[in-house]
PDB file of N, CA and C in Angstrom:
ATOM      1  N   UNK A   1      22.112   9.150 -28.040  1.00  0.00           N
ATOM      2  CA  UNK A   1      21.353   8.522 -26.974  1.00  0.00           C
ATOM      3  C   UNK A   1      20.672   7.278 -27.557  1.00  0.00           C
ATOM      4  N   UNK A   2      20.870   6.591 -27.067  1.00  0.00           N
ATOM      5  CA  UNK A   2      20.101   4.712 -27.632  1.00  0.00           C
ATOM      6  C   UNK A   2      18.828   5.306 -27.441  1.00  0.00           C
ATOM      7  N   UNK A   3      17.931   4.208 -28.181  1.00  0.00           N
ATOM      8  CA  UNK A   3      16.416   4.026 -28.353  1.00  0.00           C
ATOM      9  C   UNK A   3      15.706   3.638 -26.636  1.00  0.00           C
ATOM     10  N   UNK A   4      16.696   2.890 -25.999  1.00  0.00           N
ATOM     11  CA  UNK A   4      16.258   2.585 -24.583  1.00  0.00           C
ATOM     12  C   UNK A   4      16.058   3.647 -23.856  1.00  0.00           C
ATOM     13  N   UNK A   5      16.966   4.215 -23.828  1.00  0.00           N
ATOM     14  CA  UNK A   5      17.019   5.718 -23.208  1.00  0.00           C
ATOM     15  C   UNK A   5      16.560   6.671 -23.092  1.00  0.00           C
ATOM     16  N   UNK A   6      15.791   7.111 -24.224  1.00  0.00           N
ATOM     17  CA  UNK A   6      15.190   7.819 -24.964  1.00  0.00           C
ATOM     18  C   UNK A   6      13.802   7.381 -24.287  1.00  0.00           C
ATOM     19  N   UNK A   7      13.306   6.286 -24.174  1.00  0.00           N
ATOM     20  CA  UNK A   7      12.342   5.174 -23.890  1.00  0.00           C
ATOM     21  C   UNK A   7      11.930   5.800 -22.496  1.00  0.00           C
ATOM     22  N   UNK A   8      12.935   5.614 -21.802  1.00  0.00           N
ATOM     23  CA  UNK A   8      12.815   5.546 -19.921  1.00  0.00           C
ATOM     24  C   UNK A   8      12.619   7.167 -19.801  1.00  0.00           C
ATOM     25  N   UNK A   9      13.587   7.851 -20.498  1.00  0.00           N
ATOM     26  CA  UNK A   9      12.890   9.433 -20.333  1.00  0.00           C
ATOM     27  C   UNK A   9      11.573  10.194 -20.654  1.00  0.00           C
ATOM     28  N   UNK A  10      11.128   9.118 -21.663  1.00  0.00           N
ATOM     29  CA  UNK A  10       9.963   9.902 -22.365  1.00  0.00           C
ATOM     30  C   UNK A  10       8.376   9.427 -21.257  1.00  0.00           C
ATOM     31  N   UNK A  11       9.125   8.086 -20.555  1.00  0.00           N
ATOM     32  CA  UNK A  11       7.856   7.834 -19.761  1.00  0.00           C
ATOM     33  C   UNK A  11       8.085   8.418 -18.507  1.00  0.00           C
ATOM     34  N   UNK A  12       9.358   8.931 -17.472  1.00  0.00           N
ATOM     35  CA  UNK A  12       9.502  10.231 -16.803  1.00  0.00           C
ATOM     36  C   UNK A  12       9.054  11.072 -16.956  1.00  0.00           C
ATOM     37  N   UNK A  13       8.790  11.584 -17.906  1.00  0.00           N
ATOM     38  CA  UNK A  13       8.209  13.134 -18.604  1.00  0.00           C
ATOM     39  C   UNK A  13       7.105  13.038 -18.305  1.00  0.00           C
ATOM     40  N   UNK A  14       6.083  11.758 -18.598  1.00  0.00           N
ATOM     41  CA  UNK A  14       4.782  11.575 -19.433  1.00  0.00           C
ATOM     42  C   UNK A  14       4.082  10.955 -17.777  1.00  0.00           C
ATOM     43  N   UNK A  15       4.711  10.284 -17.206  1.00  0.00           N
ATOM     44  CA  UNK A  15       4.044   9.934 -15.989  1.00  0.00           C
ATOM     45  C   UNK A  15       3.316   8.437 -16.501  1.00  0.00           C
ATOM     46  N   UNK A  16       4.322   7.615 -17.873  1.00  0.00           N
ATOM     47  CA  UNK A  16       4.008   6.251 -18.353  1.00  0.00           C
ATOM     48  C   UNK A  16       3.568   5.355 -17.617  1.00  0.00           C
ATOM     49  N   UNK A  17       4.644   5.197 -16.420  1.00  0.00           N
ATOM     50  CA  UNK A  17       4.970   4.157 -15.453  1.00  0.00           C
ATOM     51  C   UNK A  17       3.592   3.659 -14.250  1.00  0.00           C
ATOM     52  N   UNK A  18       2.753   2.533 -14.842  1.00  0.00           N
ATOM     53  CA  UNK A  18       1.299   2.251 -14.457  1.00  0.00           C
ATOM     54  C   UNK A  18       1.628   1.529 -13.530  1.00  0.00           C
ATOM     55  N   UNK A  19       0.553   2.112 -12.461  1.00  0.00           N
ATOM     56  CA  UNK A  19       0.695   1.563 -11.473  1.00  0.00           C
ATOM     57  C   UNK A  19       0.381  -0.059 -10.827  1.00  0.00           C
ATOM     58  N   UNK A  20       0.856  -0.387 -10.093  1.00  0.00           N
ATOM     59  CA  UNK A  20       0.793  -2.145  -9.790  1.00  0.00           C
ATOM     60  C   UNK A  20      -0.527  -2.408  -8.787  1.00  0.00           C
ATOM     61  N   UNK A  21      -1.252  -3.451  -8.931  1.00  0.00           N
ATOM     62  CA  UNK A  21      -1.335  -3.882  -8.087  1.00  0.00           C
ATOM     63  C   UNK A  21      -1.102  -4.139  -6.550  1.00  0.00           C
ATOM     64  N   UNK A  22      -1.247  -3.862  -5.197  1.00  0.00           N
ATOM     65  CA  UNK A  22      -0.612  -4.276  -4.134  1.00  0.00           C
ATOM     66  C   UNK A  22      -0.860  -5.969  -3.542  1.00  0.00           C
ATOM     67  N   UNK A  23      -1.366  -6.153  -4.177  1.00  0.00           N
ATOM     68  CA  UNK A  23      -1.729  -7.763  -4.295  1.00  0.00           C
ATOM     69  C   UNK A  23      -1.013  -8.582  -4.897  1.00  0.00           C
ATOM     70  N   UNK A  24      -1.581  -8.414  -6.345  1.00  0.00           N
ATOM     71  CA  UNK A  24      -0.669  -9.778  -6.738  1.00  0.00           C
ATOM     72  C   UNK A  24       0.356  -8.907  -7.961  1.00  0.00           C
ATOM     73  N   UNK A  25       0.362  -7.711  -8.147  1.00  0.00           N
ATOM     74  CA  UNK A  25       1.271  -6.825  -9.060  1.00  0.00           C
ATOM     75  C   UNK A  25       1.121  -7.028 -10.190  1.00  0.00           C
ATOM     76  N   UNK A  26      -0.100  -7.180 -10.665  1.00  0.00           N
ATOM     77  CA  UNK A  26      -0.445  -6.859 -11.999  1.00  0.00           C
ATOM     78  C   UNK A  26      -1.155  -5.323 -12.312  1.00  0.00           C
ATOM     79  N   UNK A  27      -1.008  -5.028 -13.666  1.00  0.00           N
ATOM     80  CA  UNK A  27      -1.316  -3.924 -13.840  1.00  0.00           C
ATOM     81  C   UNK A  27      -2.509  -3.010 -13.285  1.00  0.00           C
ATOM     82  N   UNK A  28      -2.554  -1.945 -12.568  1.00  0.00           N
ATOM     83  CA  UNK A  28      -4.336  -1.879 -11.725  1.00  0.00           C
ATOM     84  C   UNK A  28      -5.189  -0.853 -12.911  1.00  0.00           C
ATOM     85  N   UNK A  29      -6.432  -1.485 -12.871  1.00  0.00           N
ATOM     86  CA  UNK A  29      -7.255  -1.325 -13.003  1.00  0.00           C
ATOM     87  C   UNK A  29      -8.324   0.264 -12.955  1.00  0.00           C
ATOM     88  N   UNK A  30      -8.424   0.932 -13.844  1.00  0.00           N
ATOM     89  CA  UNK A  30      -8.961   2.488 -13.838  1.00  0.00           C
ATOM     90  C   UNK A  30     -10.189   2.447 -12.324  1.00  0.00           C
ATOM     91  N   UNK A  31     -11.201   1.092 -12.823  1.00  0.00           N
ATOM     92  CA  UNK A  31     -12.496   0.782 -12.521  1.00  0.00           C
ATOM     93  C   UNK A  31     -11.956   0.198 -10.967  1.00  0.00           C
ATOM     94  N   UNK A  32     -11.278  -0.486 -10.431  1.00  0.00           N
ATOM     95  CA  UNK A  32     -10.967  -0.730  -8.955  1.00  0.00           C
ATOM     96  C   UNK A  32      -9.634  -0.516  -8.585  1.00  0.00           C
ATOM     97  N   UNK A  33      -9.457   0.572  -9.355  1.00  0.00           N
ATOM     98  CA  UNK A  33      -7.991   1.230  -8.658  1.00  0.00           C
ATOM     99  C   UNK A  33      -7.789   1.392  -7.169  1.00  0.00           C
ATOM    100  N   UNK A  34      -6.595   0.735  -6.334  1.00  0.00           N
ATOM    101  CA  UNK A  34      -5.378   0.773  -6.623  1.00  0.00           C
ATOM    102  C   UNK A  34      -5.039  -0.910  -7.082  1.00  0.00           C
ATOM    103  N   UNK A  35      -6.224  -1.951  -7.446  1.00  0.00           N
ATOM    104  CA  UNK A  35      -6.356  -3.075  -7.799  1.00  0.00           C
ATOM    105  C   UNK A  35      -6.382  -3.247  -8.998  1.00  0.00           C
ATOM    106  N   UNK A  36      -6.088  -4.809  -9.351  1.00  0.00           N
ATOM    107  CA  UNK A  36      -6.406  -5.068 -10.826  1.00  0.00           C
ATOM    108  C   UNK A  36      -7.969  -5.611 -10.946  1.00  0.00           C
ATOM    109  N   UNK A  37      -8.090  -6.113  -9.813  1.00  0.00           N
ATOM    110  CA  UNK A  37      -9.846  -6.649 -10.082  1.00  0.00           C
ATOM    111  C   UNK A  37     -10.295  -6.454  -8.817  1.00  0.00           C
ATOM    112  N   UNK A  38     -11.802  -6.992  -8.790  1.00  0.00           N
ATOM    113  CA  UNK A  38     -12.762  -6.891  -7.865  1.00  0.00           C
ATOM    114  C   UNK A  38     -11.958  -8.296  -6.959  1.00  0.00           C
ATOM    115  N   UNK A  39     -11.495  -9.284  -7.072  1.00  0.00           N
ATOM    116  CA  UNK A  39     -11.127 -10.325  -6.541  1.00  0.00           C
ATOM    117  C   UNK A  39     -10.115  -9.406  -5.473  1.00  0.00           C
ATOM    118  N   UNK A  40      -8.718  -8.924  -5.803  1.00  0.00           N
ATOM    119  CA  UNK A  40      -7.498  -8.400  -5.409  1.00  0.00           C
ATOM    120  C   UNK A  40      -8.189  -7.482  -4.361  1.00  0.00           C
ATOM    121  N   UNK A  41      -9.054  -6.766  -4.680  1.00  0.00           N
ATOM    122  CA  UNK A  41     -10.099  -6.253  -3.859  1.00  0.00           C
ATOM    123  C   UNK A  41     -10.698  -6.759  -2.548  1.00  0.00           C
ATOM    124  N   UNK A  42     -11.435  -7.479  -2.897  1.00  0.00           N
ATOM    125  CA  UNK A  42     -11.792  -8.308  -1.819  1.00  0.00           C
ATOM    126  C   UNK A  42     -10.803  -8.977  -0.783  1.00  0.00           C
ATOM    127  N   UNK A  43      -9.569  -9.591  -0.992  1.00  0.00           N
ATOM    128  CA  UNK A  43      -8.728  -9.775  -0.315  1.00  0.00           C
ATOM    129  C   UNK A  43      -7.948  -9.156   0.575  1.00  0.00           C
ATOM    130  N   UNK A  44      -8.134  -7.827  -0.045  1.00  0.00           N
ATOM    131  CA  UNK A  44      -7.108  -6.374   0.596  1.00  0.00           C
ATOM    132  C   UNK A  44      -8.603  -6.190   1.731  1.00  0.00           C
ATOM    133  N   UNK A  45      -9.874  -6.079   1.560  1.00  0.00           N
ATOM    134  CA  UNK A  45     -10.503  -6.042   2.536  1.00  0.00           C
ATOM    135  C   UNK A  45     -10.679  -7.167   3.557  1.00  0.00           C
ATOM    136  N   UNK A  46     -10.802  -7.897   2.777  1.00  0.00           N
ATOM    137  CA  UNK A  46     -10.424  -9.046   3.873  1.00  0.00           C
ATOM    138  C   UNK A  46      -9.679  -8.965   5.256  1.00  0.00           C
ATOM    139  N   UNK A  47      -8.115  -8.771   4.686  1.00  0.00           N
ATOM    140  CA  UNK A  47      -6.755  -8.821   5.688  1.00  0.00           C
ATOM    141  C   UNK A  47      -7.554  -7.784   6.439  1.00  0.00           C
ATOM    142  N   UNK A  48      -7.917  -6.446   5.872  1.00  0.00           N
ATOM    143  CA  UNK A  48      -8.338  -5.463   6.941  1.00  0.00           C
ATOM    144  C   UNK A  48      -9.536  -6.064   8.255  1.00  0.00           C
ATOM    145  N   UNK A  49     -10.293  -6.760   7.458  1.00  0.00           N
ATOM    146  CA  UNK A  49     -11.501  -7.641   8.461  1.00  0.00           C
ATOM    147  C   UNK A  49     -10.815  -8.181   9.570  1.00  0.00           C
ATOM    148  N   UNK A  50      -9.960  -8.911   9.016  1.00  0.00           N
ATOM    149  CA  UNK A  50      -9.457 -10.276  10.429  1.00  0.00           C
ATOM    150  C   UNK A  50      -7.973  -9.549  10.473  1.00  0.00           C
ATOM    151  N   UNK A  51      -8.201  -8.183  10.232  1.00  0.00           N
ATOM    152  CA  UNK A  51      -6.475  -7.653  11.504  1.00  0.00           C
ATOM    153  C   UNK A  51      -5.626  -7.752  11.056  1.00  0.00           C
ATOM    154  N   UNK A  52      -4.826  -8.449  10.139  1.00  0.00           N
ATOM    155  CA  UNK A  52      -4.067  -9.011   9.471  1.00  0.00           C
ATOM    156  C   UNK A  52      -2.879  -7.398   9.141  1.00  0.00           C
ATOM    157  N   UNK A  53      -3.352  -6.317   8.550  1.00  0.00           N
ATOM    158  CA  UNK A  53      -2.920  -4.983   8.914  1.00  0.00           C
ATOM    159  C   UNK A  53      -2.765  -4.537   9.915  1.00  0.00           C
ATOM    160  N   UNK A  54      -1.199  -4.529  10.389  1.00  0.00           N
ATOM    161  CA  UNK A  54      -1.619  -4.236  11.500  1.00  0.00           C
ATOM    162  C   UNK A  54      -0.083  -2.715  11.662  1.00  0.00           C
ATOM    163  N   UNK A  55      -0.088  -2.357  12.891  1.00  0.00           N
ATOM    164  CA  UNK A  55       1.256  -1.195  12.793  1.00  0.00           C
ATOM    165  C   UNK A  55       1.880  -1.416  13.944  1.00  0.00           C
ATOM    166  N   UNK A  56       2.754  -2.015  14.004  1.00  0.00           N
ATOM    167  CA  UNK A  56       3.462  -1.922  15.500  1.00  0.00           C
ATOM    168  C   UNK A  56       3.724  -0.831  16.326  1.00  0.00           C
ATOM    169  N   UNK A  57       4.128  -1.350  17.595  1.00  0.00           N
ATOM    170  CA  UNK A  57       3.699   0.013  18.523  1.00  0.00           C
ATOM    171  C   UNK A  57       4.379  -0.542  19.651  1.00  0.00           C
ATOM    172  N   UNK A  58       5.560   0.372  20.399  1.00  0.00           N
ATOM    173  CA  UNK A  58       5.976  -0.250  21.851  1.00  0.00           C
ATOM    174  C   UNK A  58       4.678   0.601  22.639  1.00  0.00           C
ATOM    175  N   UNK A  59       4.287  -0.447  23.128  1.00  0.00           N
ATOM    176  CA  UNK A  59       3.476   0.184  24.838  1.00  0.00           C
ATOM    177  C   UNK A  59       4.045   0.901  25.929  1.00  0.00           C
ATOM    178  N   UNK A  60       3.547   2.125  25.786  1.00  0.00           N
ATOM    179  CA  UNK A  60       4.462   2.792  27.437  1.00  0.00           C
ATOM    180  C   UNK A  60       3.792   2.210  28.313  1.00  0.00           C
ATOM    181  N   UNK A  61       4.204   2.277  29.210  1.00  0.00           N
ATOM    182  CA  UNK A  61       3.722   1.777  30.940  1.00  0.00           C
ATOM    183  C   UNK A  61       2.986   2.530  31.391  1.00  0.00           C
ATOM    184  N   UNK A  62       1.458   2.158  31.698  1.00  0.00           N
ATOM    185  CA  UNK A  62       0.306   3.511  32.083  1.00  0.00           C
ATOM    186  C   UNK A  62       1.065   4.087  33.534  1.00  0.00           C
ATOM    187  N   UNK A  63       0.815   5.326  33.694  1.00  0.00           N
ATOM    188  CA  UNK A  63       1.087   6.531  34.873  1.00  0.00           C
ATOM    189  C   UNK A  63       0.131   6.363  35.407  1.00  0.00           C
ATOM    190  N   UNK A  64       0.869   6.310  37.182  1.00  0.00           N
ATOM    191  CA  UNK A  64      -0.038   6.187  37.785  1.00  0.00           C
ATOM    192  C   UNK A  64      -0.762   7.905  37.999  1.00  0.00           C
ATOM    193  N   UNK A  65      -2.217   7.914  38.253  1.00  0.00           N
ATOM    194  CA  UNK A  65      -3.266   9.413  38.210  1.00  0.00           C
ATOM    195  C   UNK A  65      -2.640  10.205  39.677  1.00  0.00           C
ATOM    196  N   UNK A  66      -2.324   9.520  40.597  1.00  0.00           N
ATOM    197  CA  UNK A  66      -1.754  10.730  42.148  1.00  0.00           C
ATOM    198  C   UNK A  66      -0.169  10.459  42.236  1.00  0.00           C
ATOM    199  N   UNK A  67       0.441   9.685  40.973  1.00  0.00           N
ATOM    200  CA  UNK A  67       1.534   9.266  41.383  1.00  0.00           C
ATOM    201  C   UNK A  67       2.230   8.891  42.602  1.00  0.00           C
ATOM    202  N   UNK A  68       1.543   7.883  43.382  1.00  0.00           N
ATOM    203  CA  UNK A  68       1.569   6.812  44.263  1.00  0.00           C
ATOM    204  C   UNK A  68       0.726   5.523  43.716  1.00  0.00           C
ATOM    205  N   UNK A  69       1.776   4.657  43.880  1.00  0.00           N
ATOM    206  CA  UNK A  69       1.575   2.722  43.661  1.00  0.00           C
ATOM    207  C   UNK A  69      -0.101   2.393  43.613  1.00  0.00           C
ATOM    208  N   UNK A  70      -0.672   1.758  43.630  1.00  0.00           N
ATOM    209  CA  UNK A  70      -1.570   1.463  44.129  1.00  0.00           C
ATOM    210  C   UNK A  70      -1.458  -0.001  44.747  1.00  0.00           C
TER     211      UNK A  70
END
């Protein structure tokens, strides 16, 4: 088995593989995890402030309450 190999299994095992950033994908941070800094931070709250997160959604058509038109 090559030295590479050996490499990629041992950090499978070990749970090596550190997690990213969702910002700018640098390595995150113990202290503002799932971030690398207080900055990457602030931005991810941000988008949440002004909506920017958002989840799409088809709209059903409201029912009418006696089911007759109005």
């Amino acid at each position: 088995m090559s030295a590479k190999i050996a490499d990629l299994s041992s950090r499978r095992k070990t749970g090596a593989r550190s997690p990213r950033c969702p910002i700018c994908g640098k390595p995150a941070v113990e202290a503002t995890r799932p971030f690398c800094s207080e900055r990457c931070r602030k931005i991810d709250l941000g988008r949440w402030y002004s909506e920017s997160y958002r989840v799409p959604a088809a709209e059903e058509p409201e029912e009418e309450k006696d089911g007759e038109p109005e």
